[in-house]
Structure formats: C-alpha cells, structure tokens
PDB file of N, CA and C in Angstrom:
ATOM      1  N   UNK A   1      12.605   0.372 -17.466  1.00  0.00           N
ATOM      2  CA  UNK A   1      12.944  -0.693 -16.544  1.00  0.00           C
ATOM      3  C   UNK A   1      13.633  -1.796 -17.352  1.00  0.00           C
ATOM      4  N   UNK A   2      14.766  -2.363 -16.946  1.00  0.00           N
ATOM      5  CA  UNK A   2      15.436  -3.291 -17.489  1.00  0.00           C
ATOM      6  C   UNK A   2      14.629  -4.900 -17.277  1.00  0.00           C
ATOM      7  N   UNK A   3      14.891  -5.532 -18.526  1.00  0.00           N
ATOM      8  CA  UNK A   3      14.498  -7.038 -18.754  1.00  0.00           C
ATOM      9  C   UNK A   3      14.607  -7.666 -17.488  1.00  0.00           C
ATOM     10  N   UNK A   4      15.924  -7.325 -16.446  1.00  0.00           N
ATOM     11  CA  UNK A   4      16.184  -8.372 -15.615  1.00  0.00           C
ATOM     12  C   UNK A   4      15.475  -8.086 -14.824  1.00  0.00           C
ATOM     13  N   UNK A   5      15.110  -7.010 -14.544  1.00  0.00           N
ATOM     14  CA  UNK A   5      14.549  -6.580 -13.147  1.00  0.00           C
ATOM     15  C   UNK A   5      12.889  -6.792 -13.089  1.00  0.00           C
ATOM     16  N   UNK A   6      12.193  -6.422 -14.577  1.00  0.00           N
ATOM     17  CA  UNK A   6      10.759  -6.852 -15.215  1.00  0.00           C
ATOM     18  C   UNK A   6      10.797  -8.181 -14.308  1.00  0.00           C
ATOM     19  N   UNK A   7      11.587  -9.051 -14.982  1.00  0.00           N
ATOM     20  CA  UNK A   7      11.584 -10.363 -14.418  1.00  0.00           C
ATOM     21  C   UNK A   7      11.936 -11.061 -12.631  1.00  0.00           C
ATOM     22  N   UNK A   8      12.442 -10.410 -12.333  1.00  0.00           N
ATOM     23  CA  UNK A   8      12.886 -10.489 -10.909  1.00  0.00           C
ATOM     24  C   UNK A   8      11.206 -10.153  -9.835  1.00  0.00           C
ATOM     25  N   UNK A   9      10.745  -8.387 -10.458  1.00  0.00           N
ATOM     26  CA  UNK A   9       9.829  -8.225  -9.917  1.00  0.00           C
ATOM     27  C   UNK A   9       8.695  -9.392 -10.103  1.00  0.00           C
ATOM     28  N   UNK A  10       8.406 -10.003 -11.327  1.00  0.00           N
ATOM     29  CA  UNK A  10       7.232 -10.902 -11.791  1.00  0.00           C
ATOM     30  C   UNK A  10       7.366 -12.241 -10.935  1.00  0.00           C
ATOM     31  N   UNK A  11       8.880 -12.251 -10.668  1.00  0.00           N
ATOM     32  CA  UNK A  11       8.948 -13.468  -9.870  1.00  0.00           C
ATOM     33  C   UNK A  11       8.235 -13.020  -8.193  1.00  0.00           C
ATOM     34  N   UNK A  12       9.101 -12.130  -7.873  1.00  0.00           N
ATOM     35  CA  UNK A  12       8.247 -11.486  -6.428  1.00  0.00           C
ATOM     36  C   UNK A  12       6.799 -11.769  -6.134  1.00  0.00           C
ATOM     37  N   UNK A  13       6.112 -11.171  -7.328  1.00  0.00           N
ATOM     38  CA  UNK A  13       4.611 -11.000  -7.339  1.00  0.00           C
ATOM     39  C   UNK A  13       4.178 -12.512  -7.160  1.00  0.00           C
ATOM     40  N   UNK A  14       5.168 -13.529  -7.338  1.00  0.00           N
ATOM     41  CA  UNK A  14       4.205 -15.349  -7.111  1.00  0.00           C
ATOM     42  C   UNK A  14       4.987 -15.837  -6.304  1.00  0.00           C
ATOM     43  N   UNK A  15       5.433 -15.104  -5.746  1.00  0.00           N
ATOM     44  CA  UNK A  15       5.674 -15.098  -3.968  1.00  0.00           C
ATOM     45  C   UNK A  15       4.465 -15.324  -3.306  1.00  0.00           C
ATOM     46  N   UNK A  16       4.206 -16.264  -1.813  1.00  0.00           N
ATOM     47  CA  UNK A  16       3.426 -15.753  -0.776  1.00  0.00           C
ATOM     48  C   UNK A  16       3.981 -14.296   0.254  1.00  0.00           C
ATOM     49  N   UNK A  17       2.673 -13.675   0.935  1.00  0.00           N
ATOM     50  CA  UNK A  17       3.244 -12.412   1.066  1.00  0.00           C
ATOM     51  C   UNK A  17       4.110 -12.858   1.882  1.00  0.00           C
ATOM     52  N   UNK A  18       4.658 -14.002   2.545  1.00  0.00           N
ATOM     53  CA  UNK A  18       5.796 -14.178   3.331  1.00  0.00           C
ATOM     54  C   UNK A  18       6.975 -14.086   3.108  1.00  0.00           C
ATOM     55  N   UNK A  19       7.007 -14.837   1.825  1.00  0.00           N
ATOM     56  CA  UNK A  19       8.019 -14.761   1.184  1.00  0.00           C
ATOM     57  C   UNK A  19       8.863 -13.460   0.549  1.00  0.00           C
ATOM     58  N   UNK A  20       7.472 -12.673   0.216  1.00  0.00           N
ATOM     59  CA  UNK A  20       7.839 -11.279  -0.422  1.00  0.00           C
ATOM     60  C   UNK A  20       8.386 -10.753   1.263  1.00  0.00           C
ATOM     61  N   UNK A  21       8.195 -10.651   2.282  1.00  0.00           N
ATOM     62  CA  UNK A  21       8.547  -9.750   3.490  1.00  0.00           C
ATOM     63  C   UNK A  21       9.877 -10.357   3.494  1.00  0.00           C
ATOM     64  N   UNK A  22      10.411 -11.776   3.472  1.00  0.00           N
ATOM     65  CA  UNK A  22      11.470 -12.120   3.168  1.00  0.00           C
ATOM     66  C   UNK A  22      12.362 -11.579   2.042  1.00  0.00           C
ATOM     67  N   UNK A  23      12.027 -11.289   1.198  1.00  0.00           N
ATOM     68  CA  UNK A  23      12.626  -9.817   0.295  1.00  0.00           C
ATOM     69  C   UNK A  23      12.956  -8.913   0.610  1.00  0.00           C
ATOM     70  N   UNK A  24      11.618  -8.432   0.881  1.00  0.00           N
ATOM     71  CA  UNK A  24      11.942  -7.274   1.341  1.00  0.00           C
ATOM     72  C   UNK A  24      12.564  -6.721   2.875  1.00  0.00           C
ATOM     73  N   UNK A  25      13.207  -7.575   3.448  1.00  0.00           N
ATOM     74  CA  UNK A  25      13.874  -7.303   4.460  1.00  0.00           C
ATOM     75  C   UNK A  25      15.162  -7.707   4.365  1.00  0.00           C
ATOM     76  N   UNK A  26      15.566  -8.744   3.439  1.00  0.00           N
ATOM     77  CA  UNK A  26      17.057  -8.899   2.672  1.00  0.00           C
ATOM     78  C   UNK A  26      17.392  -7.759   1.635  1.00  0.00           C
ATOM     79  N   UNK A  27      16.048  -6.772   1.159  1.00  0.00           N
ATOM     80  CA  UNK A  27      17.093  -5.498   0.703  1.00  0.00           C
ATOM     81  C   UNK A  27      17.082  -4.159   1.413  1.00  0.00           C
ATOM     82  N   UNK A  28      16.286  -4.514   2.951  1.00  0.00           N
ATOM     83  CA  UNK A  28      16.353  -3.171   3.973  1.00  0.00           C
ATOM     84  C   UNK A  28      17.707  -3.416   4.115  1.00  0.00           C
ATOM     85  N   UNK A  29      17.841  -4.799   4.685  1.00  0.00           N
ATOM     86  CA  UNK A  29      19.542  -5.089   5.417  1.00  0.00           C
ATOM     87  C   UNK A  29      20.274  -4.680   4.680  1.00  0.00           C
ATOM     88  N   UNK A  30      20.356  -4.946   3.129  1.00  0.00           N
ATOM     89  CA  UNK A  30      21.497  -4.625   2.512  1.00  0.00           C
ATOM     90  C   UNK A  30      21.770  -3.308   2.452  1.00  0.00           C
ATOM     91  N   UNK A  31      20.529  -2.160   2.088  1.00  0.00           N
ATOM     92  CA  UNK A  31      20.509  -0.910   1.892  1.00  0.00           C
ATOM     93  C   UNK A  31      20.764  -0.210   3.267  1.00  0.00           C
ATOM     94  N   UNK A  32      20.631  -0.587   4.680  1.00  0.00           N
ATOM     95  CA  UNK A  32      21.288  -0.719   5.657  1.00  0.00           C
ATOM     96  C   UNK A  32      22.475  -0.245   5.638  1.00  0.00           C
ATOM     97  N   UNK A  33      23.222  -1.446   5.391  1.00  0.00           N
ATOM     98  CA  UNK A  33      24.855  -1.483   5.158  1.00  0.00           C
ATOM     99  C   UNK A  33      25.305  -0.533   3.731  1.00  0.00           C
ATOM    100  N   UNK A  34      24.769  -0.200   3.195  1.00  0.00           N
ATOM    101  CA  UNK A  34      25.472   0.431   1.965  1.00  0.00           C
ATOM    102  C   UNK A  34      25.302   1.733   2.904  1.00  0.00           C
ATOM    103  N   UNK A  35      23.883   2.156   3.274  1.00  0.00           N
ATOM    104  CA  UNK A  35      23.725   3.785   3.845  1.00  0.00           C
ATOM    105  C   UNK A  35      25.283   3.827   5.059  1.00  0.00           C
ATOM    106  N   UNK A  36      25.480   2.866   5.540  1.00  0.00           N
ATOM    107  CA  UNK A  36      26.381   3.122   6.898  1.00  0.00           C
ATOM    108  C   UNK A  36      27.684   3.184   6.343  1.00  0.00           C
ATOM    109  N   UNK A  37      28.024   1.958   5.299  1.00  0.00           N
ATOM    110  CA  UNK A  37      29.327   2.398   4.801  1.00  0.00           C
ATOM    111  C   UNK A  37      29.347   3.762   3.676  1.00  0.00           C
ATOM    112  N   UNK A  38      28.492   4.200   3.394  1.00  0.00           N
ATOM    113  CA  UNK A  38      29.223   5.609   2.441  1.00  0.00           C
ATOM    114  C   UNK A  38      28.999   6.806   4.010  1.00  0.00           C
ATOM    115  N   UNK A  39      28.515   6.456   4.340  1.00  0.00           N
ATOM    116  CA  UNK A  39      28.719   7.788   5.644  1.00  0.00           C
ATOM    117  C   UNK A  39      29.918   7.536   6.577  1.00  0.00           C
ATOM    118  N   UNK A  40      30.473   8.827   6.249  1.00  0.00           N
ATOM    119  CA  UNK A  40      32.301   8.792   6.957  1.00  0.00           C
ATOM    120  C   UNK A  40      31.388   8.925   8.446  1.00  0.00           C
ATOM    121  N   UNK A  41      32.396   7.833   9.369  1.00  0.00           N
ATOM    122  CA  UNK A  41      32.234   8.211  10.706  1.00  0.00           C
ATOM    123  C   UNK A  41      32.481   9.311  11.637  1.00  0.00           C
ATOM    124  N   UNK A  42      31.810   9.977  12.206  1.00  0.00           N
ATOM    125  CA  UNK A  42      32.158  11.435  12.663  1.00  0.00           C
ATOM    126  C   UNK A  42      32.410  11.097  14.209  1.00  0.00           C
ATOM    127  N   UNK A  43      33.988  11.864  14.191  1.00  0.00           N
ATOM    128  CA  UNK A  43      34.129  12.224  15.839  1.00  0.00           C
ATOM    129  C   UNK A  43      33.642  12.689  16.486  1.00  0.00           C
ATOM    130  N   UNK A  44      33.814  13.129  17.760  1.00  0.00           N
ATOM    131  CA  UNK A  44      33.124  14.469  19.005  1.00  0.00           C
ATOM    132  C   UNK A  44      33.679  15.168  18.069  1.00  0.00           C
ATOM    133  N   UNK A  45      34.921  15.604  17.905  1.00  0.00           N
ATOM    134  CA  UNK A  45      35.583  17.431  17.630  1.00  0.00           C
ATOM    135  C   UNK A  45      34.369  17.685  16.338  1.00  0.00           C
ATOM    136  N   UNK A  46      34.548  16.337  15.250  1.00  0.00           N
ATOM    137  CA  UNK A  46      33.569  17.315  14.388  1.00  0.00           C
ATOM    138  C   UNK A  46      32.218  17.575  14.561  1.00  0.00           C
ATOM    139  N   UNK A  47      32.008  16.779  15.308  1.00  0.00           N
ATOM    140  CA  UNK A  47      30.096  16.711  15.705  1.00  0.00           C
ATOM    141  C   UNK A  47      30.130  18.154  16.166  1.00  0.00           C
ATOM    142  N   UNK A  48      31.278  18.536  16.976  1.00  0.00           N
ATOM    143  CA  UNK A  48      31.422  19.830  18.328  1.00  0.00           C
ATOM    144  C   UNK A  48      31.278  21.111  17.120  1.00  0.00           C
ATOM    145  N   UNK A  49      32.255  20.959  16.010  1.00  0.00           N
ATOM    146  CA  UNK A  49      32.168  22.112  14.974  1.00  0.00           C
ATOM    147  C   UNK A  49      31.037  22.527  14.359  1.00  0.00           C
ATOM    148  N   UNK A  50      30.172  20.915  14.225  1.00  0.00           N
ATOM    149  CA  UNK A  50      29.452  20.812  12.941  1.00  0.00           C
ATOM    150  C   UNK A  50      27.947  21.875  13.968  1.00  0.00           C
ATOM    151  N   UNK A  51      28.343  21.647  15.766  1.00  0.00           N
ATOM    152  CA  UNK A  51      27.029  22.074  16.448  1.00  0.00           C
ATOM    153  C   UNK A  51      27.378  23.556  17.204  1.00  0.00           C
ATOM    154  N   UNK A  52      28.596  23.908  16.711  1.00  0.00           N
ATOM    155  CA  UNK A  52      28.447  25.029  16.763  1.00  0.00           C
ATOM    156  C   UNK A  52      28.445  26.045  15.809  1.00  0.00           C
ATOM    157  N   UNK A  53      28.754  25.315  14.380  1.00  0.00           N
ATOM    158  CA  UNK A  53      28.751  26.462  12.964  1.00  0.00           C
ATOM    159  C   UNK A  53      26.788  26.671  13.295  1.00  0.00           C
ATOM    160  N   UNK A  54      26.347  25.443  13.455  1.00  0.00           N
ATOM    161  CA  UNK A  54      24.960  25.265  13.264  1.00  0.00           C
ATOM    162  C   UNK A  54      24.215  27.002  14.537  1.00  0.00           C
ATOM    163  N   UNK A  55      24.351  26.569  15.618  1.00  0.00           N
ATOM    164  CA  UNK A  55      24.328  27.811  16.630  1.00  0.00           C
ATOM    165  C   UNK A  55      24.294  29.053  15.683  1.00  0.00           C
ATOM    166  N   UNK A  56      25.567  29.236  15.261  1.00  0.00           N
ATOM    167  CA  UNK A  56      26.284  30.817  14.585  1.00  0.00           C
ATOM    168  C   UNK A  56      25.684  31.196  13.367  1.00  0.00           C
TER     169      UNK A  56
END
C-alpha cells in the first residue's frame, strides 16, 4: 500500500461515521461514472445479435 493512501485511509478512520458515508458515496459516484464511461453503448441491432448468438 502506498504512503499516500496509508495516510488518506488514517485520515478516514477520524472521521465521524457520517463523514466516512460522505466518502464513501463520493467514490460510489465516481466509480459510477468511470463503470458507464468504459462501457461502449449498445444499440437494439447489437443487443438483437448479442440475444440471439446467446439462444444458438
């Protein structure tokens, strides 16, 4: 584990747990948005291919 992060977590831990849910829901959101932008958006036609290779 890197120095910065040792330290980041130690700060967390003297958090109230409010504060920590406030964390931890500023890195759901972010991890959110990263999961949605690396997934290419899929049309009908390919959804249609992708549910009928699946069938066959």
């Amino acid at each position: 584990m890197s120095p910065s992060l040792e330290k980041i977590l130690s700060e967390i831990e003297q958090l109230t747990p409010e504060e920590q849910l406030t964390v931890m829901g500023h890195l759901v959101e972010r991890m959110k948005k990263h999961i949605t932008q690396a997934q290419p958006k899929r049309n009908w036609s390919d959804l249609k291919v992708m549910a009928l290779s699946a069938i066959r």
